[in-house]
Protein backbone atom coordinates (compact mmCIF):
# COMPACT_ATOMS: atom_id res chain seq x y z
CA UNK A 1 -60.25 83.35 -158.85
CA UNK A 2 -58.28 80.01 -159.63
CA UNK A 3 -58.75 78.43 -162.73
CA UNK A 4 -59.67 75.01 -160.69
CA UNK A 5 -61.85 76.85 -158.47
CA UNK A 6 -64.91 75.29 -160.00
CA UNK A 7 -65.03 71.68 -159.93
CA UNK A 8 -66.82 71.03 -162.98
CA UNK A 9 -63.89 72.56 -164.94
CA UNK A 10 -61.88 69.82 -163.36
CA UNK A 11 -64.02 67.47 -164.56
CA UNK A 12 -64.24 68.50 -168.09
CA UNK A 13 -60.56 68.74 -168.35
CA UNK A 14 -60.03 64.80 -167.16
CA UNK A 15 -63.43 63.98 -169.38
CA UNK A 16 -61.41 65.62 -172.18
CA UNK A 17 -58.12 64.06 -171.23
CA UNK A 18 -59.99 60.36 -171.47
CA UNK A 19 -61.91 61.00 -174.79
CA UNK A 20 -58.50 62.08 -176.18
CA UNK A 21 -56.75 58.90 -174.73
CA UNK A 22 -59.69 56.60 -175.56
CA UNK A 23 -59.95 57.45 -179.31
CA UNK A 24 -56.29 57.60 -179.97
CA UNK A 25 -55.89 54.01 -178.15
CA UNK A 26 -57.94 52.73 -181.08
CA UNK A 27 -56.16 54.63 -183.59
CA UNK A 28 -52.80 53.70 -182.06
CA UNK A 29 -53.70 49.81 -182.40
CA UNK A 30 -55.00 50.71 -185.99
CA UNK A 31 -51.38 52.26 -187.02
CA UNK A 32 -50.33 48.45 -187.41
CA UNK A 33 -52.19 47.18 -189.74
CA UNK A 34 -52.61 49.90 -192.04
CA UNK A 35 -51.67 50.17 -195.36
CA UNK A 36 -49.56 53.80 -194.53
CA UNK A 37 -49.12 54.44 -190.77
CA UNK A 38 -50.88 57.47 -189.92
CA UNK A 39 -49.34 60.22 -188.60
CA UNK A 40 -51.94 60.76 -185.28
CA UNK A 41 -51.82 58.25 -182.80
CA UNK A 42 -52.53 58.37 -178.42
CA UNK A 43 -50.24 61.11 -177.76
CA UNK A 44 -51.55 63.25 -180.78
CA UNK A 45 -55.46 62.74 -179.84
CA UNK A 46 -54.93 63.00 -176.15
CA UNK A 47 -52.86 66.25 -177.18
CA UNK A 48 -55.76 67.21 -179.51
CA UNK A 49 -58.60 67.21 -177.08
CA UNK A 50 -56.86 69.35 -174.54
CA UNK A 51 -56.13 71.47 -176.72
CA UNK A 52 -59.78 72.06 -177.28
CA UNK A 53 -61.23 72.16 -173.35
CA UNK A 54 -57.90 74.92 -172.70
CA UNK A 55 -59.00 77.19 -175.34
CA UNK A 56 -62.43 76.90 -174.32
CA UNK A 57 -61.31 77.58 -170.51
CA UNK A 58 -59.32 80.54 -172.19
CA UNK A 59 -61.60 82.24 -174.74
CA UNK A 60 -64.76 80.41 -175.18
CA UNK A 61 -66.17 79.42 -178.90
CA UNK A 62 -64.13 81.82 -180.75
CA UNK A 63 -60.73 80.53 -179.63
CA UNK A 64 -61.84 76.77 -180.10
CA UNK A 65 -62.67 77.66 -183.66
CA UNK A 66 -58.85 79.15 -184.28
CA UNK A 67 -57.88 75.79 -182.22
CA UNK A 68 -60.04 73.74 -184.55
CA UNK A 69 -59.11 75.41 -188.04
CA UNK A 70 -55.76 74.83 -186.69
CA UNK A 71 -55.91 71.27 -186.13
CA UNK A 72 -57.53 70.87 -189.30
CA UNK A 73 -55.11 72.53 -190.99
CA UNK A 74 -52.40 69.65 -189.55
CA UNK A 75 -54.66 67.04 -189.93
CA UNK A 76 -54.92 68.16 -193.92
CA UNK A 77 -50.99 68.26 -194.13
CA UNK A 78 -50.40 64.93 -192.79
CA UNK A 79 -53.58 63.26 -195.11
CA UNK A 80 -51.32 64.93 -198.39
CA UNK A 81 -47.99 63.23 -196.78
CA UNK A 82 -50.23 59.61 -196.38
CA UNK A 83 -53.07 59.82 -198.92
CA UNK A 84 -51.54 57.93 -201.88
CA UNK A 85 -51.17 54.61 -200.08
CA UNK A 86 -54.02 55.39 -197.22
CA UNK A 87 -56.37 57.50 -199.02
CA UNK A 88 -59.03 57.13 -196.37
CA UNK A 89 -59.50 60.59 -194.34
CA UNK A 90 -61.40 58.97 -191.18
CA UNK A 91 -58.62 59.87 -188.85
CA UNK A 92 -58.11 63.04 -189.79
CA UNK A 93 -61.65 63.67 -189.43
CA UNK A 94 -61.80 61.53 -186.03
CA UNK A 95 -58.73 63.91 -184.74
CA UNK A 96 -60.71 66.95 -185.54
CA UNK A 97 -64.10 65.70 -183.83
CA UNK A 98 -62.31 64.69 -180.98
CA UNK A 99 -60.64 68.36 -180.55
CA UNK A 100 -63.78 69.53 -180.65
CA UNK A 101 -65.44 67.20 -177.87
CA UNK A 102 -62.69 68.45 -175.65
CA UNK A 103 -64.13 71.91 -176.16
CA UNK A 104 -67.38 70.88 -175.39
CA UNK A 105 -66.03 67.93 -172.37
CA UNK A 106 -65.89 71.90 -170.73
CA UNK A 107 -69.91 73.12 -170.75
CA UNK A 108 -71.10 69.44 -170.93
CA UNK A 109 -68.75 66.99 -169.41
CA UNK A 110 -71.35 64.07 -169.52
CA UNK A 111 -72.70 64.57 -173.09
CA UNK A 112 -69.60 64.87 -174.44
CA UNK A 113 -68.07 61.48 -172.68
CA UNK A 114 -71.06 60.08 -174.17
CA UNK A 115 -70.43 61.02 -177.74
CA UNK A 116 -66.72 60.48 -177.53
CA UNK A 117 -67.83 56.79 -177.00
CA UNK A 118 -69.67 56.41 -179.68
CA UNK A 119 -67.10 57.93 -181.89
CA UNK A 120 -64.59 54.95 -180.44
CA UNK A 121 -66.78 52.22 -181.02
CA UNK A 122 -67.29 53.14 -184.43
CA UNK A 123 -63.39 53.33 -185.46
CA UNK A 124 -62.98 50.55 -183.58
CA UNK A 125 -65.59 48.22 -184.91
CA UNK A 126 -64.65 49.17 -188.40
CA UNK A 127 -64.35 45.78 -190.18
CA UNK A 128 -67.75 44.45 -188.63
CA UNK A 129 -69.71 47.49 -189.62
CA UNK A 130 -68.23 47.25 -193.30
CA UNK A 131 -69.24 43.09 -193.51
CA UNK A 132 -72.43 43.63 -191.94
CA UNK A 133 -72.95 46.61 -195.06
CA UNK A 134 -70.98 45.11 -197.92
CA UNK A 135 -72.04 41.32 -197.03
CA UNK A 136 -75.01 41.09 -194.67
CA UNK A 137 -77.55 44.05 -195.37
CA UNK A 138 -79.05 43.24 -199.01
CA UNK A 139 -79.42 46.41 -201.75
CA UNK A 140 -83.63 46.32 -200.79
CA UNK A 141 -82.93 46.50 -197.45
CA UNK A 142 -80.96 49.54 -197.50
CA UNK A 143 -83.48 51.37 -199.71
CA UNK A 144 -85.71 50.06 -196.96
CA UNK A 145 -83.98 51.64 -194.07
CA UNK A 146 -83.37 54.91 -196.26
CA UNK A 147 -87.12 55.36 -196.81
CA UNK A 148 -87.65 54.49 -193.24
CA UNK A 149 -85.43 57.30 -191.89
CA UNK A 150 -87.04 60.03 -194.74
CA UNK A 151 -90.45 59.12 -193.40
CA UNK A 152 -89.60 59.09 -189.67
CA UNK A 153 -86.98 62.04 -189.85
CA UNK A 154 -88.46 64.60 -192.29
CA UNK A 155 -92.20 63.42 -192.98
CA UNK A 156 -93.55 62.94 -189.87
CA UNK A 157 -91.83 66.37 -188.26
CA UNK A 158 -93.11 68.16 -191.05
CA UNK A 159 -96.57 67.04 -190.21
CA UNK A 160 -99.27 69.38 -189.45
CA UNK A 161 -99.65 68.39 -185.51
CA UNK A 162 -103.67 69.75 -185.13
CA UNK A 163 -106.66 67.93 -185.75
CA UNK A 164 -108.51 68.60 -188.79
CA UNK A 165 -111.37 67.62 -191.51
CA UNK A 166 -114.66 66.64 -190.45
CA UNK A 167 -115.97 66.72 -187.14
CA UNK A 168 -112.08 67.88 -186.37
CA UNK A 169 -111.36 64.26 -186.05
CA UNK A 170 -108.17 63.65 -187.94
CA UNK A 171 -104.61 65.19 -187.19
CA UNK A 172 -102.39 64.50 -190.24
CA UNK A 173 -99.32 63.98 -187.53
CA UNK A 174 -100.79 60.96 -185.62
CA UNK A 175 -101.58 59.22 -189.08
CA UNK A 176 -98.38 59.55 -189.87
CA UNK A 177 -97.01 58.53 -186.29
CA UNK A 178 -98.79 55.52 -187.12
CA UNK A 179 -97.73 55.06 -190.82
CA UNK A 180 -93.82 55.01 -188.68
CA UNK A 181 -95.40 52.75 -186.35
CA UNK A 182 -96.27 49.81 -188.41
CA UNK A 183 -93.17 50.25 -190.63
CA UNK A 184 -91.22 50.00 -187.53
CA UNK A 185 -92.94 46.83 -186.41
CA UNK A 186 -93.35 45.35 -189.54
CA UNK A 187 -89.10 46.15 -190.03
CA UNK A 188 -88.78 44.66 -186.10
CA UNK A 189 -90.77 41.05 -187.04
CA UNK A 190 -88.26 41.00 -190.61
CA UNK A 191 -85.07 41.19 -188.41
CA UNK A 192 -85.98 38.51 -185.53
CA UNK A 193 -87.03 36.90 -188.41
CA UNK A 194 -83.64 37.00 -190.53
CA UNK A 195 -81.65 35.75 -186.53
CA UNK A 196 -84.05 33.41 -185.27
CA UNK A 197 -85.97 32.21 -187.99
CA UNK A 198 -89.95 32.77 -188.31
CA UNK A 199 -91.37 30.10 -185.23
CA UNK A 200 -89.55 31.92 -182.96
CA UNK A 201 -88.72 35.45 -184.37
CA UNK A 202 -92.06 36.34 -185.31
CA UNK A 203 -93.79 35.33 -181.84
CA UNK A 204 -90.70 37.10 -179.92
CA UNK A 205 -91.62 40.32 -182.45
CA UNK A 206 -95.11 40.25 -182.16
CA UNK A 207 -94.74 39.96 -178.13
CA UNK A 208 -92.35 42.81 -178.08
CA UNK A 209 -93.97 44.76 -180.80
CA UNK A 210 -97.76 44.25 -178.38
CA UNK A 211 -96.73 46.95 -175.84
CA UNK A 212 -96.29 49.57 -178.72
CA UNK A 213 -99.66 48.46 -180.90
CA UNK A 214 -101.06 45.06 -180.39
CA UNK A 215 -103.65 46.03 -183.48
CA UNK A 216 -100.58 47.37 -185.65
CA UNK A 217 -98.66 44.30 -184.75
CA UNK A 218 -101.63 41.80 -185.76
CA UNK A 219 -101.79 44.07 -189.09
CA UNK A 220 -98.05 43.94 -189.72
CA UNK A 221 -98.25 39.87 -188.85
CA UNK A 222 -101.11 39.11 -191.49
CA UNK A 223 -99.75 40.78 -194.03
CA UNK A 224 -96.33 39.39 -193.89
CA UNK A 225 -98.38 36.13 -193.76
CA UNK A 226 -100.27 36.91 -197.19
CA UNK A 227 -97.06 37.11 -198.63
CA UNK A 228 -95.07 33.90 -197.30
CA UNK A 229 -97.16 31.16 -196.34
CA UNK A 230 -94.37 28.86 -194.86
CA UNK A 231 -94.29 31.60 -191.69
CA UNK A 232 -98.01 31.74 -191.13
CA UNK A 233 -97.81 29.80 -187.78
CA UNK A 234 -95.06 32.24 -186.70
CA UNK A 235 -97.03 35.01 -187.65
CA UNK A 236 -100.47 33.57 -185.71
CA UNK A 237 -98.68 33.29 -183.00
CA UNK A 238 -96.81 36.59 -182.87
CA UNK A 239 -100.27 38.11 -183.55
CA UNK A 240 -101.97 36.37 -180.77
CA UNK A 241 -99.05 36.71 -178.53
CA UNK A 242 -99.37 40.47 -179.10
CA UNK A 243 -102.57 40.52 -177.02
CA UNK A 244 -100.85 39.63 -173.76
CA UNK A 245 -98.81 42.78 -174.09
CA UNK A 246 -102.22 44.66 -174.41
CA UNK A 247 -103.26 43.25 -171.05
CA UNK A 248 -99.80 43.60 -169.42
CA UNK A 249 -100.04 47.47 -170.65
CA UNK A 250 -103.70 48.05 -168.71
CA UNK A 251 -102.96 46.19 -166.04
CA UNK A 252 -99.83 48.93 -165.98
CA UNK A 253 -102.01 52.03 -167.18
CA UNK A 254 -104.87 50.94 -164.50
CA UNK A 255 -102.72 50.17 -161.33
CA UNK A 256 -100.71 53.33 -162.05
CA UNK A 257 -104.14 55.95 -161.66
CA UNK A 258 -106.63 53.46 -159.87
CA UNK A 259 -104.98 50.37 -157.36
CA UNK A 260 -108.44 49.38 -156.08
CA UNK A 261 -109.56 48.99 -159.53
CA UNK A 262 -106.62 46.91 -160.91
CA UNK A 263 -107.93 44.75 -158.05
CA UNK A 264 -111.47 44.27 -159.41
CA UNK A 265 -109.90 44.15 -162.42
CA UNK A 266 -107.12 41.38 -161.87
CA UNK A 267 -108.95 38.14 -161.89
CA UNK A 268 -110.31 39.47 -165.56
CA UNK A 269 -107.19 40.31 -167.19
CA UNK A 270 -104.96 37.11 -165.55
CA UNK A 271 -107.90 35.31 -167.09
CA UNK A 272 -107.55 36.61 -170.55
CA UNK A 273 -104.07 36.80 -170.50
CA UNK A 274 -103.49 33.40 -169.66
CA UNK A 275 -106.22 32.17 -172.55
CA UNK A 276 -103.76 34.34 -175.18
CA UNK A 277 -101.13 33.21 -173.76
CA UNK A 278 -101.96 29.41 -173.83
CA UNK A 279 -103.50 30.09 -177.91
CA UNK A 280 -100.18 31.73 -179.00
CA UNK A 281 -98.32 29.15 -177.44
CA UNK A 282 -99.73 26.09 -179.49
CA UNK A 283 -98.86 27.86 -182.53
CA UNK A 284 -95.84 28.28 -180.92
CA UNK A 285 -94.97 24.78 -180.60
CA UNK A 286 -96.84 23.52 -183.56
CA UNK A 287 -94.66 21.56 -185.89
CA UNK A 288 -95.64 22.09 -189.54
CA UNK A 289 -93.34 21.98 -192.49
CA UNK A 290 -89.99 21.59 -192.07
CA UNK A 291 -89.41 25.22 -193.18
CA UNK A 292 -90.89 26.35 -190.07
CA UNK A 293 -87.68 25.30 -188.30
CA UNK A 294 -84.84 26.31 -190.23
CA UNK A 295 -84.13 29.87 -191.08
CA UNK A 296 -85.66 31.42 -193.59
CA UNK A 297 -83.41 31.99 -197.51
CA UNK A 298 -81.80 35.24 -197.41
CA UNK A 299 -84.64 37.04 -199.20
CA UNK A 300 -87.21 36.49 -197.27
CA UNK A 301 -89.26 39.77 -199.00
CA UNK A 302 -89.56 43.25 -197.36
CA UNK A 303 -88.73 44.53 -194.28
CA UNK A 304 -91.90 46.49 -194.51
CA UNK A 305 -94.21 48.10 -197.29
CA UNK A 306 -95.07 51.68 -197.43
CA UNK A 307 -98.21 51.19 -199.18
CA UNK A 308 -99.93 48.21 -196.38
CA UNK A 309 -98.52 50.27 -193.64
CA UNK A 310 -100.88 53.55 -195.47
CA UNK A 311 -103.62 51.28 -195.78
CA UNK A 312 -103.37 50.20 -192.06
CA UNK A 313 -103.37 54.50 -190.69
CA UNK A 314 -106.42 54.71 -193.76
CA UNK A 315 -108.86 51.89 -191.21
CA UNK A 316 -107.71 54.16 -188.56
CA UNK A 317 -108.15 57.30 -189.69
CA UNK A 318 -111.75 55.86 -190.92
CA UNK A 319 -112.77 54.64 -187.59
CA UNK A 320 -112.06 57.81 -185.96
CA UNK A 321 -113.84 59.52 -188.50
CA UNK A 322 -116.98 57.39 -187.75
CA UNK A 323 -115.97 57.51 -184.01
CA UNK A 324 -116.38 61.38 -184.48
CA UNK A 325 -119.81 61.83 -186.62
CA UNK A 326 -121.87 59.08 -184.26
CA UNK A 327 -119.81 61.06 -181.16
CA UNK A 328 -121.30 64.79 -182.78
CA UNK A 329 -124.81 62.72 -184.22
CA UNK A 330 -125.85 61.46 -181.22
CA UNK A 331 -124.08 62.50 -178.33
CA UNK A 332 -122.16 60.31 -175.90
CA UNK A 333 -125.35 58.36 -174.63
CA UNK A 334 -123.72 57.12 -171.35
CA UNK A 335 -119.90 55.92 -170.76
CA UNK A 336 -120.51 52.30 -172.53
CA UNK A 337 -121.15 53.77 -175.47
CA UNK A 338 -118.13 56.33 -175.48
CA UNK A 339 -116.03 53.32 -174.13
CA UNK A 340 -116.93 51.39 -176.81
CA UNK A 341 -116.02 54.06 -179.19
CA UNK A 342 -112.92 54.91 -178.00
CA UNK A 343 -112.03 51.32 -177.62
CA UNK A 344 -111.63 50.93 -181.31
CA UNK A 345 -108.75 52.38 -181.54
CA UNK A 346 -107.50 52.49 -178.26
CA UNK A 347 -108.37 50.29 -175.00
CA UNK A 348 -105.81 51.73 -173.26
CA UNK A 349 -107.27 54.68 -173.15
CA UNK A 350 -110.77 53.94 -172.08
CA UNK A 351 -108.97 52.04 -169.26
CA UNK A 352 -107.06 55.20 -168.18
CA UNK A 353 -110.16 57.63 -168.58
CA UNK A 354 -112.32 55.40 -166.48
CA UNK A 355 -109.43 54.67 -163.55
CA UNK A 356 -109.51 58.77 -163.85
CA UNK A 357 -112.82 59.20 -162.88
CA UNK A 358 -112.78 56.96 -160.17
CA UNK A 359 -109.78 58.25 -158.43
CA UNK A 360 -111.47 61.65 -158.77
CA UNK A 361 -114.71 59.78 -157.31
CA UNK A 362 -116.98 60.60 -160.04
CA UNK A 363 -117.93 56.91 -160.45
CA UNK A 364 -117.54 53.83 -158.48
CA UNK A 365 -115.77 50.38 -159.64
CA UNK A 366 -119.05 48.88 -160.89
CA UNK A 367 -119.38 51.88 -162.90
CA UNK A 368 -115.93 51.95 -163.91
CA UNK A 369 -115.49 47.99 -164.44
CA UNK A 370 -117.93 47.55 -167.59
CA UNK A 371 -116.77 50.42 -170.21
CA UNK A 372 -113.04 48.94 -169.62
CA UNK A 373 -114.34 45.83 -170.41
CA UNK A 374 -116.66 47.45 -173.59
CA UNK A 375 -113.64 48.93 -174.52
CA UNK A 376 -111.54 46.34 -174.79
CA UNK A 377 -114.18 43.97 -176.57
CA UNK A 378 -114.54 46.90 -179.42
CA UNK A 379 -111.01 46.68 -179.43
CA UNK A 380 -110.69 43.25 -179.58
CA UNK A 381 -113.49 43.34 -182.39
CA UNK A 382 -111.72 45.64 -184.36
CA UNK A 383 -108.41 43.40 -184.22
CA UNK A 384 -110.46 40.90 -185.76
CA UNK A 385 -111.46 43.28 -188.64
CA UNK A 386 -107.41 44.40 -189.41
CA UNK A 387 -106.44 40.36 -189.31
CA UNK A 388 -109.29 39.53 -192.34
CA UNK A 389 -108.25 42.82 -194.24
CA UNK A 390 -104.28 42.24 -193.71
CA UNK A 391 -104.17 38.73 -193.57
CA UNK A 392 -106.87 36.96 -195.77
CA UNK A 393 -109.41 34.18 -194.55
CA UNK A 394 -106.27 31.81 -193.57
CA UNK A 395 -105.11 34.17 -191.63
CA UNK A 396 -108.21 35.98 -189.85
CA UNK A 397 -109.50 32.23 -188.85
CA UNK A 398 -106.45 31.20 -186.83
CA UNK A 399 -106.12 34.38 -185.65
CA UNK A 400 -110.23 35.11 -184.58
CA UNK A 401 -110.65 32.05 -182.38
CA UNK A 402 -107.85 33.07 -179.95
CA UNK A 403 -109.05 36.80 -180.18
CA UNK A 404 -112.41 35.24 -179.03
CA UNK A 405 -111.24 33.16 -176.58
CA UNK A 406 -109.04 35.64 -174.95
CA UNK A 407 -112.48 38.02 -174.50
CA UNK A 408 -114.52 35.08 -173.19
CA UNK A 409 -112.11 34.20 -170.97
CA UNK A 410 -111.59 38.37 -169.57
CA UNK A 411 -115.93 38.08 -168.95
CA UNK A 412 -115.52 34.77 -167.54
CA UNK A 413 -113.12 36.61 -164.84
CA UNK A 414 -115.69 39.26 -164.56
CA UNK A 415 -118.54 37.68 -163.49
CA UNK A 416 -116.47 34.84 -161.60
CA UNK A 417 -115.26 38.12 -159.78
């Protein structure tokens, strides 16, 4: 059979061919303006990564680890002929990766394009990378972002992923899902806040940050607030502005299992999405101090604490706990009380179980309509609960009125409807 005969083998070998010619582009343009010119420019990469999709073609793994070792081996020779007035080794290390990726441009053309990118951009946006780190990212928040990735990379997939404790109602991998959760929003409103300032970072954050966890944003929000006044108004209205993305997410979750109940449900959720909207907006716009429009100084405290983001997963974990012993005390007495159970911690889910029993015509849309609404009131209640314990009384009493107007406002469209 020809060596061609199978197309993809065609492809991997031009894949491999453009990585190589890609990479050593960059390297080519960085010969000029280093210190020592290095030995490995186009021709030498382009070379390079052929050389690693034909001895794949020719022997598989085993051959592309002589081919490898080998290019290694060059790449070491020519850092010892260099290294005393370049003493950097990243593109000797850059001309072995990309030998590699023509190896692999063979099994997975696609994956390794992909990854031969990535390796570009980085050699090639060398001096911005080293500003942002050496000028830009402050000593606490790279501790920050170092305990961020130990939590998210080896805590929470270590987790025990299987519910537990009394009643079976706590699973040790959600609360720490959630412990990464707020960290991650709290870390998302501290960077819109560093590039846009706090009266339009936060509210931007908060928005964005709704669709994940309006409740974990409003938690995040308060207790960035306790700690800076000056951003409070940018913090209210990120909070409150968090609550639309709550509606936009049911209205999503609903029409996606139930159309004819989004449409009962529509005049409702426009209704309290608009009354959120309009509350979030006049902090928005509300001119306070004159720190609220400038940028904030260059410390403008944490990215995120560990400690208020285990406090936040401890409520949680609490009200499920709760949720669980009235659930196994009682009994679920009807679907408003289960609604408003589940609603505590999660409307979206009371929206999606309900639309689920109505498609599989277990319940009509008058029986469906009031535990969505139940649910999102507990919901709503318990949002109200976070912003006192996160944010104080100053906090909790901007923040309470436009929770309560948004609910009036989604019963309002439910019995105008």
């Amino acid at each position: 059979m020809p060596i061609f005969a199978d197309q993809s083998t065609l492809l991997g070998l031009c894949v491999a061919l453009g990585i190589g010619l890609l990479i050593g582009a960059e390297r080519e343009r960085r010969k000029d303006t280093a210190p020592a010119s290095s030995t490995a420019g186009i021709r030498t990469f382009a070379v390079a990564s052929l050389l690693g999709a034909v001895s794949v073609m020719l022997g598989g793994g085993l051959v592309l680890a002589v081919t490898a070792l080998t290019v290694g081996g060059g790449a070491f020779v020519a850092y010892q002929r260099t290294c005393d007035q370049n003493p950097g080794i990243t593109t000797e290390f850059a001309l072995l990766l990309t030998c590699l990726l023509g190896g692999f441009a063979i099994r997975n053309s696609v994956l390794a394009a992909g990854v031969g990118a990535v390796l570009a951009l980085l050699l090639a946006e060398r001096n911005r990378i080293h500003h942002f780190v050496s000028s830009i990212l402050t000593e606490q928040e790279l501790n920050d972002l170092i305990l961020f990735s130990a939590i998210a990379l080896v805590v929470l997939p270590l987790a025990p992923d299987h519910f537990m404790g009394p009643f079976d109602a706590l699973n040790p991998r959600a609360i720490a899902r959630l412990i990464v959760l707020v960290m991650a929003i709290s870390a998302l409103g501290y960077v819109a806040m560093r590039a846009l300032g706090p009266r339009y970072g936060l509210p931007l954050a908060g928005f964005a940050s709704g669709f994940v966890s309006s409740t974990a944003t409003i938690y995040s929000m308060g207790e960035r607030a306790s700690r800076q006044e000056s951003i409070m108004s940018g913090a209210v209205a990120g909070a409150v502005l968090s609550s639309i993305a709550t509606i936009i997410q049911m209205t999503i979750v609903v029409g996606m299992v139930q159309t004819s109940l989004l449409t009962a449900l529509m005049l409702p959720l426009i209704f309290g999405g608009v009354a959120a909207g309009l509350y979030g907006l006049f902090f928005l716009i509300r001119r306070g101090a004159a720190s609220h429009d400038k940028k904030p100084a260059k410390d403008v405290s944490r990215a995120f604490d560990l400690k208020t983001a285990a406090v936040f997963s401890a409520l949680i974990s609490l009200v499920m706990l709760v949720s669980a012993g009235l659930n196994a005390w009682l009994g679920v007495r009807g679907m408003l009380l289960g609604a408003a159970m589940t609603g505590m911690v999660d409307a979206h889910a009371t929206a999606a179980s309900a639309a689920s029993l109505m498609a599989a015509n277990k319940i009509s849309i008058d029986q469906a309509v009031g535990p969505i609404l139940v649910g999102l009131t507990t919901n709503t209640l318990m949002k109200a609960v976070v912003a006192f314990k996160s944010g104080g009384v100053r906090y909790a009493t901007r923040i309470v009125p436009g929770l309560a107007l948004m609910i009036i406002a989604v019963w309002l469209g439910a019995w105008l409807a």
